[in-house]
Protein backbone atom coordinates (compact mmCIF):
# COMPACT_ATOMS: atom_id res chain seq x y z
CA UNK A 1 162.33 77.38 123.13
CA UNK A 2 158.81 77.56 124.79
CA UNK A 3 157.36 74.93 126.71
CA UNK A 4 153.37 73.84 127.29
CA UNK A 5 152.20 74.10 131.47
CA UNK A 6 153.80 70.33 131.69
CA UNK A 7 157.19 71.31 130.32
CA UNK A 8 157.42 69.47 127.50
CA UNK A 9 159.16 71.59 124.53
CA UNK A 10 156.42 73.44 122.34
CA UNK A 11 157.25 73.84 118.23
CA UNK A 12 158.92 76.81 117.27
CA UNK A 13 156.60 79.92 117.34
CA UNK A 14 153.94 78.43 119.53
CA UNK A 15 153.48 79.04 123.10
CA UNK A 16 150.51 77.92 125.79
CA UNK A 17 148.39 81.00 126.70
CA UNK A 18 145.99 78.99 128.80
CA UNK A 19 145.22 75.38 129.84
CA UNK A 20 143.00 75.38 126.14
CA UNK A 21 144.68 78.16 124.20
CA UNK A 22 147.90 78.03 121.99
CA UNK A 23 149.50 80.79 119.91
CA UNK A 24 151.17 80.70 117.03
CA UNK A 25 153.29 83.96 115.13
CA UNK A 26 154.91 83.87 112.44
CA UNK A 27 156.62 87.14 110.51
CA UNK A 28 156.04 87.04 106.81
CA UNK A 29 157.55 89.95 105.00
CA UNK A 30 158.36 91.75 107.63
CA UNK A 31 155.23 91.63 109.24
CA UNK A 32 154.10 89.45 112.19
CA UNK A 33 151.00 87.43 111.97
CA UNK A 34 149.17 85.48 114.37
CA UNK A 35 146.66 82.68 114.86
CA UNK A 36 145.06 80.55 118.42
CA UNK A 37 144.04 77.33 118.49
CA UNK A 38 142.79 74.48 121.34
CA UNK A 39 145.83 72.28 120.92
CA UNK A 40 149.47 72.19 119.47
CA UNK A 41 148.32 70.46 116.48
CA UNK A 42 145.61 72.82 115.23
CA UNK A 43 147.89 75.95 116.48
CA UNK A 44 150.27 74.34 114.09
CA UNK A 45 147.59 73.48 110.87
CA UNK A 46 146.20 77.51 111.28
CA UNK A 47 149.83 78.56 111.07
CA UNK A 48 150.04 76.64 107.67
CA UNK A 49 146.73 77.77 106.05
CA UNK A 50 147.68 81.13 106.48
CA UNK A 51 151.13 81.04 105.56
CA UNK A 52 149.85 78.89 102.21
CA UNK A 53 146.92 81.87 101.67
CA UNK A 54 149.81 84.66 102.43
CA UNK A 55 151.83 83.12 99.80
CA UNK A 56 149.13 83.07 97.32
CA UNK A 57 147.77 86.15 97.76
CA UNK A 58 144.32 84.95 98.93
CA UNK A 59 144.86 85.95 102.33
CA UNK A 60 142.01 88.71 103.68
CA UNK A 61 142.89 90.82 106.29
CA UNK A 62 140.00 90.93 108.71
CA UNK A 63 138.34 94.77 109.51
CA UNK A 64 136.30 96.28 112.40
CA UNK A 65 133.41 97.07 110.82
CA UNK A 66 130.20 95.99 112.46
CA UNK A 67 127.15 94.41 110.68
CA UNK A 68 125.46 97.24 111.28
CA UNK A 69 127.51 99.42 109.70
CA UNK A 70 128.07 97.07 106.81
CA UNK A 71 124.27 96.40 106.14
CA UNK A 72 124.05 100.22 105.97
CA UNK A 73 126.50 100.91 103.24
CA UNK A 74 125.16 97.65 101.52
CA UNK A 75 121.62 98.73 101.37
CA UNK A 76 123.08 102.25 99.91
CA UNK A 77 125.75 100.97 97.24
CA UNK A 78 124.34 97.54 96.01
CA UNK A 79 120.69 97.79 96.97
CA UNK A 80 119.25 101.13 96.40
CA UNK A 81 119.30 101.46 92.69
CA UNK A 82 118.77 97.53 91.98
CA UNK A 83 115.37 96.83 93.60
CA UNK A 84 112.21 97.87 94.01
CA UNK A 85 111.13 100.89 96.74
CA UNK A 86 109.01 98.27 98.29
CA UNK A 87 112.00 95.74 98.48
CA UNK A 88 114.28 98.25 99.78
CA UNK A 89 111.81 99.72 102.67
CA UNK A 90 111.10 95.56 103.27
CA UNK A 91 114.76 94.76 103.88
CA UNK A 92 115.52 97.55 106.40
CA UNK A 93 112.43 96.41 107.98
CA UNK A 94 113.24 92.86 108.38
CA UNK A 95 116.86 93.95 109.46
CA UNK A 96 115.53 96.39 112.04
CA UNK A 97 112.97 94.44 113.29
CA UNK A 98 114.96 90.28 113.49
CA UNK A 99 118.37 91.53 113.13
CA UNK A 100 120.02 94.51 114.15
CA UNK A 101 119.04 93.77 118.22
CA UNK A 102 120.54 90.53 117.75
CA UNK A 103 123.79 90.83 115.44
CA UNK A 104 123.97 94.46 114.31
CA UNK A 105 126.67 95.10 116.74
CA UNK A 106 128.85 92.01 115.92
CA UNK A 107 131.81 92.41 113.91
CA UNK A 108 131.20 91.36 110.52
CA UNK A 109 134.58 89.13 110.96
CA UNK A 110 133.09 87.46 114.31
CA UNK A 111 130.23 86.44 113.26
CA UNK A 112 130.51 82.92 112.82
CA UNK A 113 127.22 79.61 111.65
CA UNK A 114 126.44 79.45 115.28
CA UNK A 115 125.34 82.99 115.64
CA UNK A 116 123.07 82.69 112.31
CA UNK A 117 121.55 79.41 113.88
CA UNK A 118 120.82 81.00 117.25
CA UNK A 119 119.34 84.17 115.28
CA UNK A 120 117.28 81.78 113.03
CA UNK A 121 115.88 79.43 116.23
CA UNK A 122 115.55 82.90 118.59
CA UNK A 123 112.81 83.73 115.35
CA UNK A 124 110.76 80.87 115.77
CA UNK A 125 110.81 81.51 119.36
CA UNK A 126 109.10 84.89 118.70
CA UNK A 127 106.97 83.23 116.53
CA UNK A 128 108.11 84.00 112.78
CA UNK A 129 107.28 82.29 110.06
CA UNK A 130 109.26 79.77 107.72
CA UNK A 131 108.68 82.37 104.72
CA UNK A 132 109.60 85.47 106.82
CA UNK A 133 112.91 83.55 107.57
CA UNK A 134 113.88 82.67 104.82
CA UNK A 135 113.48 86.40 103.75
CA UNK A 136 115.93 87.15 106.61
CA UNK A 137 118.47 84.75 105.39
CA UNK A 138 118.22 85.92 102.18
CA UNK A 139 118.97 89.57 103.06
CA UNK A 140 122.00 88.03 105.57
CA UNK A 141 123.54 86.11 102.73
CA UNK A 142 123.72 88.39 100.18
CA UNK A 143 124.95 91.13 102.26
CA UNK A 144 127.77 88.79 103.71
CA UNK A 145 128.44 86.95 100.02
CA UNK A 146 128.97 90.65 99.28
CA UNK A 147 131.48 91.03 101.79
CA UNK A 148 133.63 88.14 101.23
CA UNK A 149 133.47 89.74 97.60
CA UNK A 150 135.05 92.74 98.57
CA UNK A 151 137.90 91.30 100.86
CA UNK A 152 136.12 92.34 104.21
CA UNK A 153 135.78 88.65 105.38
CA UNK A 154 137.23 85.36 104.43
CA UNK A 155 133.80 83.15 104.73
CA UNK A 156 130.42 83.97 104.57
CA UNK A 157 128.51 81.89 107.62
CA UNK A 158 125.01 82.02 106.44
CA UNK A 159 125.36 78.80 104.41
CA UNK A 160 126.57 77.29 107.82
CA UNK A 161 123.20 77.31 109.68
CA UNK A 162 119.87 75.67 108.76
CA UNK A 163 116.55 76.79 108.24
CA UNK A 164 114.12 75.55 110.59
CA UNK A 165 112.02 72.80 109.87
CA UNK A 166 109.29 73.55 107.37
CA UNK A 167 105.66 74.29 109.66
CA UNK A 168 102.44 73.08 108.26
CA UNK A 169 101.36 74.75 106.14
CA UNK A 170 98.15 76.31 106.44
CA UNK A 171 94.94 76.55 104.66
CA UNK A 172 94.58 79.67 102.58
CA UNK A 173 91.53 81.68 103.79
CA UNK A 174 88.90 82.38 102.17
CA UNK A 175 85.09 83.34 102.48
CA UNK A 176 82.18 80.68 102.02
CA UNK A 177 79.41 82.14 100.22
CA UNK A 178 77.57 82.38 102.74
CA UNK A 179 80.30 85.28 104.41
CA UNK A 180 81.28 86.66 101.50
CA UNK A 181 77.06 87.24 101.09
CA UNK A 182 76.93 88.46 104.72
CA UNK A 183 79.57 90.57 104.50
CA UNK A 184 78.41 92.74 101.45
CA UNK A 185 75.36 93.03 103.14
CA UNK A 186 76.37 94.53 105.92
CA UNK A 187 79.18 96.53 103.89
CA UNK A 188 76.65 98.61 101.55
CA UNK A 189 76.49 101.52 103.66
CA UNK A 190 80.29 101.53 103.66
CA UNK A 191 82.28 104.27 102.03
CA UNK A 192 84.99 101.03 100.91
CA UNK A 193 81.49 99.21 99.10
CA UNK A 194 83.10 99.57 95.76
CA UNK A 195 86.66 98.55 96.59
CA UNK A 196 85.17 95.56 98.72
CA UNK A 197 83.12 94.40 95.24
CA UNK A 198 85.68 94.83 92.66
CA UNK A 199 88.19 93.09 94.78
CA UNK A 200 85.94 90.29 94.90
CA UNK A 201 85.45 90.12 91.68
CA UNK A 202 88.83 90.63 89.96
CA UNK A 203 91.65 89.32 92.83
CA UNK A 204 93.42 92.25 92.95
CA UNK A 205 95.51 92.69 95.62
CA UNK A 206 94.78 95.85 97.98
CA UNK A 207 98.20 98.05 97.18
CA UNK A 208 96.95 97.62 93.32
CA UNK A 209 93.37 98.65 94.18
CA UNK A 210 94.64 100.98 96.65
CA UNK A 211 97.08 102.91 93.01
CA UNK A 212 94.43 102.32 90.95
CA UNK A 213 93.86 105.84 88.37
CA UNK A 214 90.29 106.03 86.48
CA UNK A 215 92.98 105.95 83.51
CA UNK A 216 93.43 102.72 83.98
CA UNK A 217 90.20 101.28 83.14
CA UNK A 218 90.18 100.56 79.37
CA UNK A 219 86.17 100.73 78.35
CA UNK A 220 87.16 99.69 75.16
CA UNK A 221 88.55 96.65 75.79
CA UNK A 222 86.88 95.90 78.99
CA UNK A 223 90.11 95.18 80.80
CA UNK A 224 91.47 96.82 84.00
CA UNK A 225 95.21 97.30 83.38
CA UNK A 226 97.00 97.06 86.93
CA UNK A 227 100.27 99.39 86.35
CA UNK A 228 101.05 100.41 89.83
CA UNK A 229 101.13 99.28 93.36
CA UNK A 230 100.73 102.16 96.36
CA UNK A 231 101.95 101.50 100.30
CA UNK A 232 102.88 104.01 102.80
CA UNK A 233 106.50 104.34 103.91
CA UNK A 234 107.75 106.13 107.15
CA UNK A 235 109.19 109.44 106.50
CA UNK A 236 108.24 109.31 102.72
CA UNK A 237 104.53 109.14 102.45
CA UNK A 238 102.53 107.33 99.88
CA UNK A 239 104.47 105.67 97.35
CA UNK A 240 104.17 104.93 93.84
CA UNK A 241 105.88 101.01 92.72
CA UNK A 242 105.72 98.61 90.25
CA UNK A 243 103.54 95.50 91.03
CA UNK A 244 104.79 92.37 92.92
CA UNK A 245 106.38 90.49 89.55
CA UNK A 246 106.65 91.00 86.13
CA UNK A 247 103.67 89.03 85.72
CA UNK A 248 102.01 91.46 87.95
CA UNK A 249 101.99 93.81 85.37
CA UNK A 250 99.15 92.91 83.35
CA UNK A 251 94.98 93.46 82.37
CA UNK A 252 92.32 91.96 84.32
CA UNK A 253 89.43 91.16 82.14
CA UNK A 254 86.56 93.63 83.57
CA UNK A 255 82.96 92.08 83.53
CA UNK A 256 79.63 94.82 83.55
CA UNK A 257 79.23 94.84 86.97
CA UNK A 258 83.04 95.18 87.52
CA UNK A 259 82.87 98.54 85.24
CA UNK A 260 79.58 99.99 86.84
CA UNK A 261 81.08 99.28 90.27
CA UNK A 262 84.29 101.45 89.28
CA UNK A 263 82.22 104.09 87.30
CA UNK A 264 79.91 104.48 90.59
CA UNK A 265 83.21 104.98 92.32
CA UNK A 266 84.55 107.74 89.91
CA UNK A 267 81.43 109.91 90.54
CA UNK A 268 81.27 109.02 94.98
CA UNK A 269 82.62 111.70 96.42
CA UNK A 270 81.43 114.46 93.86
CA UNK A 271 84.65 115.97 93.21
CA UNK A 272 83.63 119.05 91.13
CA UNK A 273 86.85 118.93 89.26
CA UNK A 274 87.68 115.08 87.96
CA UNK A 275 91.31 114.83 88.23
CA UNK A 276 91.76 111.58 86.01
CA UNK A 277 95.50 111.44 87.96
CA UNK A 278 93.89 110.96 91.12
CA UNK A 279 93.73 107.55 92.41
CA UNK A 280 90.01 106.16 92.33
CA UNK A 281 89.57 104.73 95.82
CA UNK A 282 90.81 107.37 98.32
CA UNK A 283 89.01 109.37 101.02
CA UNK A 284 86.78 112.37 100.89
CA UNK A 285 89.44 115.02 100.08
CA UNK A 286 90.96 112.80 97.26
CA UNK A 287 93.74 111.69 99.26
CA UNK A 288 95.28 108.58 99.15
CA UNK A 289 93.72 105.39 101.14
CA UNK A 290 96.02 103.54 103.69
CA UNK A 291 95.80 99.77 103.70
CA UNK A 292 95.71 99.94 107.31
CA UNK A 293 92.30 102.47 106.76
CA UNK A 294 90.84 99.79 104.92
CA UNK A 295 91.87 97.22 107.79
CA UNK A 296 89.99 99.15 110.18
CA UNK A 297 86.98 99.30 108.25
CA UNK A 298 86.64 94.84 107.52
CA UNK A 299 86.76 95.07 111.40
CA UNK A 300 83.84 97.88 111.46
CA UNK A 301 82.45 95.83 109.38
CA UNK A 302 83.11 92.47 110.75
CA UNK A 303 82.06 93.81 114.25
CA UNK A 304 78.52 94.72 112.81
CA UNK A 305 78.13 91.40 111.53
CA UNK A 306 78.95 89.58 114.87
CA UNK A 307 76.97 92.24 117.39
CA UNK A 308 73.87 90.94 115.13
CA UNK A 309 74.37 87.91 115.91
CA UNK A 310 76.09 85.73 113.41
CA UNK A 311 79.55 84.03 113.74
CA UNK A 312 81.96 85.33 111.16
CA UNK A 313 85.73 84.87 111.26
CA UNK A 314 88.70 87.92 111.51
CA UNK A 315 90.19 88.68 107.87
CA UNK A 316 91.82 90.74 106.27
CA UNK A 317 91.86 92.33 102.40
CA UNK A 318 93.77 89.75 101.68
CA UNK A 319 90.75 87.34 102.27
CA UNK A 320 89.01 88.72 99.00
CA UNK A 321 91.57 87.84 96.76
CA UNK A 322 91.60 84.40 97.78
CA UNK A 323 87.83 84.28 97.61
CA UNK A 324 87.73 85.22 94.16
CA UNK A 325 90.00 82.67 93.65
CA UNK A 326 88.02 79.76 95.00
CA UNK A 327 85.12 81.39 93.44
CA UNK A 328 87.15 81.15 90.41
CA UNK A 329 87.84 77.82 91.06
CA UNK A 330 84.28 76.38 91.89
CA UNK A 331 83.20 77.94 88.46
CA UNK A 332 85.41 75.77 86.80
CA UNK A 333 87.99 78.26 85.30
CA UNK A 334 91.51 76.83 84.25
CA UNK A 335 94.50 77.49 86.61
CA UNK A 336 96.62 78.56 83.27
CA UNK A 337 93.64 81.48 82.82
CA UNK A 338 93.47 82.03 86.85
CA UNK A 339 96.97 82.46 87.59
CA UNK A 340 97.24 85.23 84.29
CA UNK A 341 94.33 87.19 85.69
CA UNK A 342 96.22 86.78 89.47
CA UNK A 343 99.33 87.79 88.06
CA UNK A 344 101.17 84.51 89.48
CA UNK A 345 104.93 83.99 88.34
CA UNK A 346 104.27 80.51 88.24
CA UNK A 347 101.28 78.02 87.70
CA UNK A 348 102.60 75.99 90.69
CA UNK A 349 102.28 78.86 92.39
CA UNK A 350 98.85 79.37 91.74
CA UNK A 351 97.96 75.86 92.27
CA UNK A 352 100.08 75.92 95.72
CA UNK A 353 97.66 78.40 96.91
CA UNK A 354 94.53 77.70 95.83
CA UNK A 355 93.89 73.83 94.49
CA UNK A 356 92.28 73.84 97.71
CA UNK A 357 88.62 74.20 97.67
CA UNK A 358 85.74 74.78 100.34
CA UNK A 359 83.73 71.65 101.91
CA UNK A 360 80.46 71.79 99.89
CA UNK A 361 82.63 71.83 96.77
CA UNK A 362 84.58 68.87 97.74
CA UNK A 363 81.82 67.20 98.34
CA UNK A 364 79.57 67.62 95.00
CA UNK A 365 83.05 66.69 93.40
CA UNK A 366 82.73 63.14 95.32
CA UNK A 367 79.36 62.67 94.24
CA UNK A 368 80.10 63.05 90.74
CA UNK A 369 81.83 58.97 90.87
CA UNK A 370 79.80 57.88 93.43
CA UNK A 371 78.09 55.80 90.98
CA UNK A 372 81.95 54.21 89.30
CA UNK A 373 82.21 51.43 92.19
């Protein structure tokens, strides 16, 4: 019989390995297992749990296959025919970008709550955000849940760690009058005008402007129907995907300027042949537009505005769709009616974003019951 470093007589099957490390073995038809533990005691209590989970079958054999290797045939077998392009090409870019340096060569089997909550704080260390997190727990837990579904681990460790605590949040931004005035002034000579004007006038988010076809304007109904978002992915080019949401899917009411803005754009470059496929905002040989392309012309833009002489903030396209919003918003329009023409899954998501309104509006609200006390 074995004995512990003191010589004191050890339970059967269990021998000392180090001063902090017990083994235990154990053959169970005809085939040896064995478990570690800190003291005698737990040795003994792993011994049991896997003797009970041998006996009822729900024992799961761990295997060597790296997280790397696992998100790969994930992605491929359970992801690639289930979600959207712009999902897929989102996940591999979250796990490339927060994941793979950090875990992708762990053992799927090894990787324990500790490692997740060391990933998770390393993130806000490098300056993440809560939301991006949470997208890179999401993509972690399903992939592991997965796992544990198909026998290749015993435990899925996500649920283990926490999410960091939630940031302040901050104040969607959006143009004051006065800079969303500025900046159209200073944008007319721009060959992005039109896309600039109808974004601020119907919320549309750039990858919808940016797959926008002249088919899609409906004259007859004076609605825009938004079908279609475009992006650019890395080693396939432009790309053709459905909107955001369901709700994304749906017809933005088109005003007179809104339809002379986007006829004016149909005829801009002089295309001799109209190709009614052909998506309306794209450069001078009818190619598609990048978003970054229309990034670098806000700054052009921007950069104008400030060597003149003014003081106008950075944005970005996103800026316009949360200035129609609060444009929406001072005009009185009902969040039920905004978040349709948005394309919001939720109302509380619209009023999330944008209950907040600029200064000058808060005040002329205040002044309204000034005269109740």
């Amino acid at each position: 019989m074995a004995t512990d470093n003191r010589g004191r007589k050890l339970p059967k099957g269990i021998r000392q390995r180090s001063k902090d490390s017990f083994e235990g073995r154990f053959t169970y038809q005809h085939k040896t297992y064995t478990v570690h533990g800190e003291t005698v005691t737990k040795t003994q209590k792993a011994m049991i749990e896997l003797r009970y989970k041998l006996e009822h079958g729900i024992y799961t054999e761990k295997k060597k296959i790296t997280l790397n290797d696992w998100f790969a045939t994930w992605m491929e077998e359970y992801k690639k025919n289930q979600v959207k392009k712009g999902t897929y090409t989102s996940y591999q870019n979250y796990y490339k970008c927060a994941i793979k340096e950090k875990l992708g060569d762990k053992l799927i089997s090894d990787i324990r709550g500790e490692h997740i909550q060391k990933l998770y704080n390393d993130l806000v260390e490098e300056e993440y955000t809560l939301s991006s997190i949470k997208v890179i727990k999401a993509i972690l837990n399903s992939s592991l849940k997965q796992a544990v579904k198909n026998g290749l681990i015993e435990r899925n460790p996500v649920p283990l760690a926490t999410l960091p605590r939630q940031q302040e949040k901050k104040d969607r931004q959006a143009m004051t009058k006065e800079q969303q005035a500025l900046f159209m002034e200073y944008a007319k000579d721009s060959y992005l005008y039109n896309l600039f004007a109808v974004m601020l006038r119907t919320g549309m988010r750039s990858g919808e402007m940016l797959g926008l076809k002249y088919t899609d304007i409906d004259k007859r109904k004076n609605v825009i129907h938004v079908k279609r978002t475009l992006y650019y992915a890395n080693g396939e080019g432009y790309v053709e995907d459905a909107p955001k949401t369901k709700t994304s899917l749906r017809d933005v009411p088109m005003t007179a300027a809104t339809q002379e803005l986007l006829e004016d754009q149909r005829k801009y470059w002089g295309f001799k042949v109209e190709r009614l496929d052909r998506y309306l905002f794209c450069n001078e040989n009818g190619d598609p537009l990048s978003r970054a392309r229309i990034q670098r012309e806000i700054d052009q833009i921007t950069k104008r505005i400030t060597a003149a002489g003014h003081e106008f903030p950075h944005i970005t396209a996103h800026v316009f769709r949360h200035t129609f919003a609060t444009r929406a918003i001072e005009a009185g329009m009902q969040p039920q009616v905004l978040k349709t023409i948005l394309g919001h899954s939720s109302l509380a998501m619209t009023m999330d974003l944008y209950s907040h309104v600029l200064p000058d509006t808060k005040a002329d609200e205040m002044e309204k019951i000034a005269n109740v006390f």
